[in-house]
PDB file of N, CA and C in Angstrom:
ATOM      1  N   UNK A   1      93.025  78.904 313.558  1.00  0.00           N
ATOM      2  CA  UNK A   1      93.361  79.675 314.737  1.00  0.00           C
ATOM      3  C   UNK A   1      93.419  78.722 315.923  1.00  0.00           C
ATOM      4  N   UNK A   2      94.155  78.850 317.115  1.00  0.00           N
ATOM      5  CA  UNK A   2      94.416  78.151 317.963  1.00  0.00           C
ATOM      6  C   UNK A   2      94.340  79.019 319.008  1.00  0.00           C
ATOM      7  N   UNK A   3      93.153  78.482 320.266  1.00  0.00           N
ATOM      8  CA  UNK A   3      93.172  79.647 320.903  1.00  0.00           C
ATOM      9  C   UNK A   3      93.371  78.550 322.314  1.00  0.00           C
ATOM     10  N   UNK A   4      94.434  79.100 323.071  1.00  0.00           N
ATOM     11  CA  UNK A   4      94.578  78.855 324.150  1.00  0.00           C
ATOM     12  C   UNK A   4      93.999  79.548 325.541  1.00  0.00           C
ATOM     13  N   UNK A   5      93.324  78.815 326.440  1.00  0.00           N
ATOM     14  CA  UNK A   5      92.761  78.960 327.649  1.00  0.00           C
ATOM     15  C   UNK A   5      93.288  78.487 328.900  1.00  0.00           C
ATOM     16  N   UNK A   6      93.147  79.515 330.222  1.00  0.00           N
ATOM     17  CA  UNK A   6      93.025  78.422 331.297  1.00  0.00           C
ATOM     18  C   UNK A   6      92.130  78.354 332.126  1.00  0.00           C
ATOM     19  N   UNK A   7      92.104  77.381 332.953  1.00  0.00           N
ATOM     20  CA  UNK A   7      90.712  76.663 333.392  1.00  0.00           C
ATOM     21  C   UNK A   7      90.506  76.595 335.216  1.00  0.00           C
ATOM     22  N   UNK A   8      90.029  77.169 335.913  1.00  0.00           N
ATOM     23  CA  UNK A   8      90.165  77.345 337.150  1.00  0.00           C
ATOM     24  C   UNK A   8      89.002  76.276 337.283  1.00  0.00           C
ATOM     25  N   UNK A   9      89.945  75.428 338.422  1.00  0.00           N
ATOM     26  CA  UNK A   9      88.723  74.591 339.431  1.00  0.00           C
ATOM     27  C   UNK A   9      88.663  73.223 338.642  1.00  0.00           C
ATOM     28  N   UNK A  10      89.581  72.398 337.360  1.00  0.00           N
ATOM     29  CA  UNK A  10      90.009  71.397 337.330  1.00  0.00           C
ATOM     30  C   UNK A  10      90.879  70.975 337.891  1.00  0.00           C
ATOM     31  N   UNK A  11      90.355  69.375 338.378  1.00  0.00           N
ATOM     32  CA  UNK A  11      91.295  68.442 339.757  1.00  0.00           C
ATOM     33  C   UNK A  11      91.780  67.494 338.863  1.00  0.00           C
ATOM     34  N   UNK A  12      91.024  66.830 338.012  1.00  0.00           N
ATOM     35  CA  UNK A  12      90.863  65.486 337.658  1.00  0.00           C
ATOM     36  C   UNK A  12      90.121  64.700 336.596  1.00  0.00           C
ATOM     37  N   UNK A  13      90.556  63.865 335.728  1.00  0.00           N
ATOM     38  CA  UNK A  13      90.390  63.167 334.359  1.00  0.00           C
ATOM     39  C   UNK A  13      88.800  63.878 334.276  1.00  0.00           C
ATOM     40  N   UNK A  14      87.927  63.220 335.300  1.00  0.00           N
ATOM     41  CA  UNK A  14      86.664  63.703 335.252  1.00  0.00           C
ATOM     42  C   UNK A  14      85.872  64.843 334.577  1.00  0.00           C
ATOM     43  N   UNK A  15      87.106  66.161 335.406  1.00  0.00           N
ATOM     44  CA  UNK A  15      86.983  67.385 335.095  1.00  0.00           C
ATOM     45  C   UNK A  15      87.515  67.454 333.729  1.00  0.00           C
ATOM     46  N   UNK A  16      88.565  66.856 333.259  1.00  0.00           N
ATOM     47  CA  UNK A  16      88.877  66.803 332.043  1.00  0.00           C
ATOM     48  C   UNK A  16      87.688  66.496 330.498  1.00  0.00           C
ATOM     49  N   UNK A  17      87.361  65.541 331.105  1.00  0.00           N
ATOM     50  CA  UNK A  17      86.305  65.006 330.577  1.00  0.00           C
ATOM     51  C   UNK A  17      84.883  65.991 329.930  1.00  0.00           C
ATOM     52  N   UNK A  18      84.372  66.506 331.652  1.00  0.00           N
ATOM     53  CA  UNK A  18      83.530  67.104 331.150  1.00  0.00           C
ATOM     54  C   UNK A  18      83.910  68.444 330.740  1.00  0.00           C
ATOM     55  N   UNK A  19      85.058  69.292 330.258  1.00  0.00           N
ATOM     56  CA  UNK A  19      84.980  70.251 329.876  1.00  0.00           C
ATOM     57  C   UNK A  19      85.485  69.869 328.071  1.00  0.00           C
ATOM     58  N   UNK A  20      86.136  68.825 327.872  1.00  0.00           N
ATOM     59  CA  UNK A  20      85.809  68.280 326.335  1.00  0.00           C
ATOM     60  C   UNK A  20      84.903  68.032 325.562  1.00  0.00           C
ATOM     61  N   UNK A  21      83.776  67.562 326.758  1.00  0.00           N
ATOM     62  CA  UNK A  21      82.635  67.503 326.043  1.00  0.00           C
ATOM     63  C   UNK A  21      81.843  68.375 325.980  1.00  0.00           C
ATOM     64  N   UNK A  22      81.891  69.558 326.484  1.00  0.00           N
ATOM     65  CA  UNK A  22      81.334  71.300 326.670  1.00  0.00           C
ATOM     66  C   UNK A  22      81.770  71.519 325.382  1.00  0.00           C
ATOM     67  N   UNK A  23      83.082  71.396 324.833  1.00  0.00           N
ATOM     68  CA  UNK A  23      83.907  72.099 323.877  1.00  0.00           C
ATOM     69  C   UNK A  23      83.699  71.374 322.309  1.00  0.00           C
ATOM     70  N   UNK A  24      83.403  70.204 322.733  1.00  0.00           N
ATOM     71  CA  UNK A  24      83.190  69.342 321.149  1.00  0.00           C
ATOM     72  C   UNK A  24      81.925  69.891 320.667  1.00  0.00           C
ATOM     73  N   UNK A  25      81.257  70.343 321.734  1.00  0.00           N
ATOM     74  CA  UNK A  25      79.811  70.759 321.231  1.00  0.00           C
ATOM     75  C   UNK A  25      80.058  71.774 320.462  1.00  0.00           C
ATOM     76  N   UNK A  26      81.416  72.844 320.183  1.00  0.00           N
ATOM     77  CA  UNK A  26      81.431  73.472 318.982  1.00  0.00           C
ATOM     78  C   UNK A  26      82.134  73.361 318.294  1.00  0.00           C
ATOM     79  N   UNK A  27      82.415  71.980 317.464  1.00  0.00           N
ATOM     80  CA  UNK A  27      82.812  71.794 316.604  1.00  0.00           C
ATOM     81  C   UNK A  27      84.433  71.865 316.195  1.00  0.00           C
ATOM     82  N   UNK A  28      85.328  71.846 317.003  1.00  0.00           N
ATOM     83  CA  UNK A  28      86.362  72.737 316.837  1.00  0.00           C
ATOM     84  C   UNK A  28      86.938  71.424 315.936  1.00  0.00           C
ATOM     85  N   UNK A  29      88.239  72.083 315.036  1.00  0.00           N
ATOM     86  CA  UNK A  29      88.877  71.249 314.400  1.00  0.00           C
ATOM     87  C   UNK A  29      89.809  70.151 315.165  1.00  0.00           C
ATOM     88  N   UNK A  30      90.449  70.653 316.218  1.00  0.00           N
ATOM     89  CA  UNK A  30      91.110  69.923 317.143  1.00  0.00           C
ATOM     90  C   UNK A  30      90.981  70.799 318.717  1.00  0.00           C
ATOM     91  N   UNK A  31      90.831  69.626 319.582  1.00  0.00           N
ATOM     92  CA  UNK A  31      90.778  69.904 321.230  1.00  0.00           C
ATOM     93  C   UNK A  31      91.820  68.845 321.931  1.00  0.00           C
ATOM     94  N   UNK A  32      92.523  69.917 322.911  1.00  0.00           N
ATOM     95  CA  UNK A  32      93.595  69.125 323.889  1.00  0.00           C
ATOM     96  C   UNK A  32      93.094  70.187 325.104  1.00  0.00           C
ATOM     97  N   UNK A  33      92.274  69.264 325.679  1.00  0.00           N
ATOM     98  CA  UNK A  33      92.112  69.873 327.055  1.00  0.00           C
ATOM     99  C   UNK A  33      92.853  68.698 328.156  1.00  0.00           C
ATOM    100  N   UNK A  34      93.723  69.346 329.006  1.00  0.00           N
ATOM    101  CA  UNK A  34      94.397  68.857 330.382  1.00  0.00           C
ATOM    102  C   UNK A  34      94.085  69.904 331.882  1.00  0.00           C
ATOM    103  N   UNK A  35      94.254  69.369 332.503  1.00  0.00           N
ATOM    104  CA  UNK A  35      94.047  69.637 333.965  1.00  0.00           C
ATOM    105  C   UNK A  35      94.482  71.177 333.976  1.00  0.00           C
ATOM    106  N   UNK A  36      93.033  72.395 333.804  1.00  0.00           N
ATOM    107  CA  UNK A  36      93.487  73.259 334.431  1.00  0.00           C
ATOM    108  C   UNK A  36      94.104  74.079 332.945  1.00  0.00           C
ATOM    109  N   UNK A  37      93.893  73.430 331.523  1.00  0.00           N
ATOM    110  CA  UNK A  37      94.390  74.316 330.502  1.00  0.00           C
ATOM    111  C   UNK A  37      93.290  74.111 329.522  1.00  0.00           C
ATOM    112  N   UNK A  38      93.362  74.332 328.026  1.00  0.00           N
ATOM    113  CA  UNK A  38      92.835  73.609 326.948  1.00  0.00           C
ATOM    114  C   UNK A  38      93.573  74.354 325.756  1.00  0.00           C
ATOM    115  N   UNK A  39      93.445  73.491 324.583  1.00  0.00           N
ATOM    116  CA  UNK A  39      93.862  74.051 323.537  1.00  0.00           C
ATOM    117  C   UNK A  39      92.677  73.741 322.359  1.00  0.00           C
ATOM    118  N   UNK A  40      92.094  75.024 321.857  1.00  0.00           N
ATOM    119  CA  UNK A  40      91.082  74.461 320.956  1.00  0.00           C
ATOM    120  C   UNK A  40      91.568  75.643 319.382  1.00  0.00           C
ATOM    121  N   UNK A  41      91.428  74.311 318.346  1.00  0.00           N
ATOM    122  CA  UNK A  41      92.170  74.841 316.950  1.00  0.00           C
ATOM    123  C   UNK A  41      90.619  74.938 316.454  1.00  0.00           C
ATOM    124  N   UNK A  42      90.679  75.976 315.556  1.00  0.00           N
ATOM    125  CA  UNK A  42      89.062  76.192 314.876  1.00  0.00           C
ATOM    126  C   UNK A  42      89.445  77.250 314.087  1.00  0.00           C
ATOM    127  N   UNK A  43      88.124  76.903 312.813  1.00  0.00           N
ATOM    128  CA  UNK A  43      88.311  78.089 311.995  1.00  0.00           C
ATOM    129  C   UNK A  43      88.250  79.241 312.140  1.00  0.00           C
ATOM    130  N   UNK A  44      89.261  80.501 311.887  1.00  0.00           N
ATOM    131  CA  UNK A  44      88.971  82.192 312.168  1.00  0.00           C
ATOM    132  C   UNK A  44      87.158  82.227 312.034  1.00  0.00           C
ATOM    133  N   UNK A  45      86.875  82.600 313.437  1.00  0.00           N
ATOM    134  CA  UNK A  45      85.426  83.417 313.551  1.00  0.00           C
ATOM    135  C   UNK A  45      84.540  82.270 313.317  1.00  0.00           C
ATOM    136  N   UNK A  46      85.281  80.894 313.555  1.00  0.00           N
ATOM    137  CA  UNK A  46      83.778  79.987 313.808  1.00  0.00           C
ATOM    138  C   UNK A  46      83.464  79.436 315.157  1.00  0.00           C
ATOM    139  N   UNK A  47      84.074  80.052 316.374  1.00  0.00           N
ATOM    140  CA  UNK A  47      83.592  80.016 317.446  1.00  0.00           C
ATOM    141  C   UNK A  47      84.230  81.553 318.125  1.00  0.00           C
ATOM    142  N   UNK A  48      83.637  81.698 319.105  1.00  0.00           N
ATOM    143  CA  UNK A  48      83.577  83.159 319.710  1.00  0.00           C
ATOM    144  C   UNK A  48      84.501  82.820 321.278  1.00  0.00           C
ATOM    145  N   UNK A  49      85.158  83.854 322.161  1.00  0.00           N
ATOM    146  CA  UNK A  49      85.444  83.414 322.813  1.00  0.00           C
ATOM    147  C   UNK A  49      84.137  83.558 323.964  1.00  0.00           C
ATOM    148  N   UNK A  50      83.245  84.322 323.661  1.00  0.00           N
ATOM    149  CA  UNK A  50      81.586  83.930 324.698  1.00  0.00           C
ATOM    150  C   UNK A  50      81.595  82.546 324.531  1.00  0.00           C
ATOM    151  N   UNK A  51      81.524  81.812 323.368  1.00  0.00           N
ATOM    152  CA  UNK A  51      81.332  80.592 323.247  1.00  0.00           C
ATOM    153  C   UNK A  51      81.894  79.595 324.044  1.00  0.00           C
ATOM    154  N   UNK A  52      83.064  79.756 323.863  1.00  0.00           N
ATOM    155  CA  UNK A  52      84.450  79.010 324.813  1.00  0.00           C
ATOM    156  C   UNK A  52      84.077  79.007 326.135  1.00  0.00           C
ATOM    157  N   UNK A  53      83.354  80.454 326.715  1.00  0.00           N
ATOM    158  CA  UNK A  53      83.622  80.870 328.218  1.00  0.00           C
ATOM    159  C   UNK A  53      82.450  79.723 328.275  1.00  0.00           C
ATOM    160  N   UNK A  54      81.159  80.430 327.808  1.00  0.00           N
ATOM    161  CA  UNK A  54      80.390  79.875 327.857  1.00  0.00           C
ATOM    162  C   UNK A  54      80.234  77.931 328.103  1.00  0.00           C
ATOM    163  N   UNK A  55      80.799  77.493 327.115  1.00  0.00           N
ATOM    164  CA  UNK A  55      81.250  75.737 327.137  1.00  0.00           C
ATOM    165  C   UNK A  55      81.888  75.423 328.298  1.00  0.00           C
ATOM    166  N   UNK A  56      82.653  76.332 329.161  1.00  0.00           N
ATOM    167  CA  UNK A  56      83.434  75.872 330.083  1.00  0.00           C
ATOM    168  C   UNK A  56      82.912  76.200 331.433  1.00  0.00           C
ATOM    169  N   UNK A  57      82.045  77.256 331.311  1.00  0.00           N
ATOM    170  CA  UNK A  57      80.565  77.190 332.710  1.00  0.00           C
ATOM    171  C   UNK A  57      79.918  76.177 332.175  1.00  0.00           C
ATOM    172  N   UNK A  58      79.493  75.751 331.243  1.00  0.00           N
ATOM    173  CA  UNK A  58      78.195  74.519 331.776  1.00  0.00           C
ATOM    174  C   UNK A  58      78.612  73.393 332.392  1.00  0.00           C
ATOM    175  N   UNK A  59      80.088  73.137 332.191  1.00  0.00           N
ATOM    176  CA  UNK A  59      80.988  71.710 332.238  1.00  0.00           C
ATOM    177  C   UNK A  59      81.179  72.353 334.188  1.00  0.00           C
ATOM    178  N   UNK A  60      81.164  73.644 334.282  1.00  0.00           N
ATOM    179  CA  UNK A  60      81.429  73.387 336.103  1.00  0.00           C
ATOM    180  C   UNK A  60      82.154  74.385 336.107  1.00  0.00           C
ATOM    181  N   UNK A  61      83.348  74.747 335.397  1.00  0.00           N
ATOM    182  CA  UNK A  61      84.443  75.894 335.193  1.00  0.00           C
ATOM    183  C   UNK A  61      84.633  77.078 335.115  1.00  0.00           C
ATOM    184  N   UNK A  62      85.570  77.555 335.214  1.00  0.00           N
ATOM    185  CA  UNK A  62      85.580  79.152 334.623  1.00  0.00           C
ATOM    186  C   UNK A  62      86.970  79.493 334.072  1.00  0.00           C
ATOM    187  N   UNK A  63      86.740  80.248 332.710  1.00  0.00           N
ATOM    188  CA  UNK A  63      88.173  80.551 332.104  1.00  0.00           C
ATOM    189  C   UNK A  63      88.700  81.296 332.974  1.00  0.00           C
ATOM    190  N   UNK A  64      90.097  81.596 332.999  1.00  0.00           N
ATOM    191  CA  UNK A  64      90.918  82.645 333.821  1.00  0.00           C
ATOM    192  C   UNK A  64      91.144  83.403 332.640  1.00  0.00           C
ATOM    193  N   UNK A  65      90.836  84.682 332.552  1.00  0.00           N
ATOM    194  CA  UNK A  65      91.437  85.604 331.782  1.00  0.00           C
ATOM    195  C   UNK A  65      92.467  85.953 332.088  1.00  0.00           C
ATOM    196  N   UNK A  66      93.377  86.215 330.943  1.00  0.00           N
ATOM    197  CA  UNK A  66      93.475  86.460 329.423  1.00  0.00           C
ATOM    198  C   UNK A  66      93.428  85.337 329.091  1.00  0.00           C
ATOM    199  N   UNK A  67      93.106  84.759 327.810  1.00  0.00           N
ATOM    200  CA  UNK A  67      93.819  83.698 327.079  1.00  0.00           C
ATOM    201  C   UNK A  67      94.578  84.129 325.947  1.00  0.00           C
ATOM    202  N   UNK A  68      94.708  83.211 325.594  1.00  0.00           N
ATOM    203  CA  UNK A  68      96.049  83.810 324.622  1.00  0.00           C
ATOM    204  C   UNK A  68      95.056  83.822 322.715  1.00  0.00           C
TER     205      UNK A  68
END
Protein backbone atom coordinates (compact mmCIF):
# COMPACT_ATOMS: atom_id res chain seq x y z
CA UNK A 1 0.00 0.00 0.00
CA UNK A 2 1.23 3.44 -0.70
CA UNK A 3 -0.13 6.04 1.25
CA UNK A 4 0.32 9.51 0.33
CA UNK A 5 0.42 12.65 2.72
CA UNK A 6 0.79 16.32 3.01
CA UNK A 7 2.85 18.09 5.35
CA UNK A 8 2.15 21.66 6.64
CA UNK A 9 5.04 23.83 8.00
CA UNK A 10 8.04 22.16 5.88
CA UNK A 11 10.66 24.93 4.59
CA UNK A 12 13.71 22.97 4.18
CA UNK A 13 16.18 19.77 3.70
CA UNK A 14 16.24 20.00 7.56
CA UNK A 15 12.56 19.69 7.80
CA UNK A 16 12.91 17.03 5.34
CA UNK A 17 15.15 15.26 7.30
CA UNK A 18 13.53 15.24 10.43
CA UNK A 19 10.22 14.05 9.29
CA UNK A 20 12.13 10.82 7.56
CA UNK A 21 13.43 10.04 10.47
CA UNK A 22 9.89 10.22 12.45
CA UNK A 23 8.76 7.86 9.58
CA UNK A 24 11.68 5.21 9.37
CA UNK A 25 10.84 4.65 12.89
CA UNK A 26 7.96 2.55 11.36
CA UNK A 27 9.46 0.53 9.33
CA UNK A 28 7.93 1.30 6.07
CA UNK A 29 9.06 -0.59 2.97
CA UNK A 30 9.91 2.56 1.07
CA UNK A 31 9.86 6.53 2.10
CA UNK A 32 10.09 9.66 -0.30
CA UNK A 33 9.50 12.48 1.81
CA UNK A 34 10.02 16.20 0.01
CA UNK A 35 9.20 19.62 1.10
CA UNK A 36 5.71 19.78 2.29
CA UNK A 37 4.64 16.00 0.90
CA UNK A 38 5.70 12.28 1.68
CA UNK A 39 5.20 9.07 0.16
CA UNK A 40 5.33 6.04 2.48
CA UNK A 41 4.90 2.26 0.78
CA UNK A 42 4.14 -0.38 3.65
CA UNK A 43 2.48 -3.45 4.18
CA UNK A 44 -1.68 -3.41 4.22
CA UNK A 45 -2.34 -2.71 8.10
CA UNK A 46 1.31 -2.53 9.20
CA UNK A 47 1.20 1.02 10.02
CA UNK A 48 -1.96 3.06 10.93
CA UNK A 49 -2.62 6.41 9.69
CA UNK A 50 -2.55 7.59 13.85
CA UNK A 51 0.83 6.32 13.32
CA UNK A 52 1.83 8.47 10.31
CA UNK A 53 0.03 11.57 12.00
CA UNK A 54 1.56 10.74 14.92
CA UNK A 55 5.51 10.41 13.31
CA UNK A 56 4.93 13.67 11.72
CA UNK A 57 4.03 15.70 15.17
CA UNK A 58 7.08 14.54 16.89
CA UNK A 59 9.37 15.62 13.82
CA UNK A 60 7.53 19.40 14.32
CA UNK A 61 4.59 18.87 11.63
CA UNK A 62 1.21 18.31 10.94
CA UNK A 63 -0.53 16.18 8.20
CA UNK A 64 -3.10 18.20 6.17
CA UNK A 65 -6.04 16.11 5.77
CA UNK A 66 -7.15 14.08 3.52
CA UNK A 67 -4.41 11.99 2.34
CA UNK A 68 -4.82 9.94 -0.24
Amino acid sequence: MIKEIKINGMSCAHCVAAVEKELNKLNPEKLNVRIGSAAIEYENGSITDEEINLAVKEAGFEVIEPGN
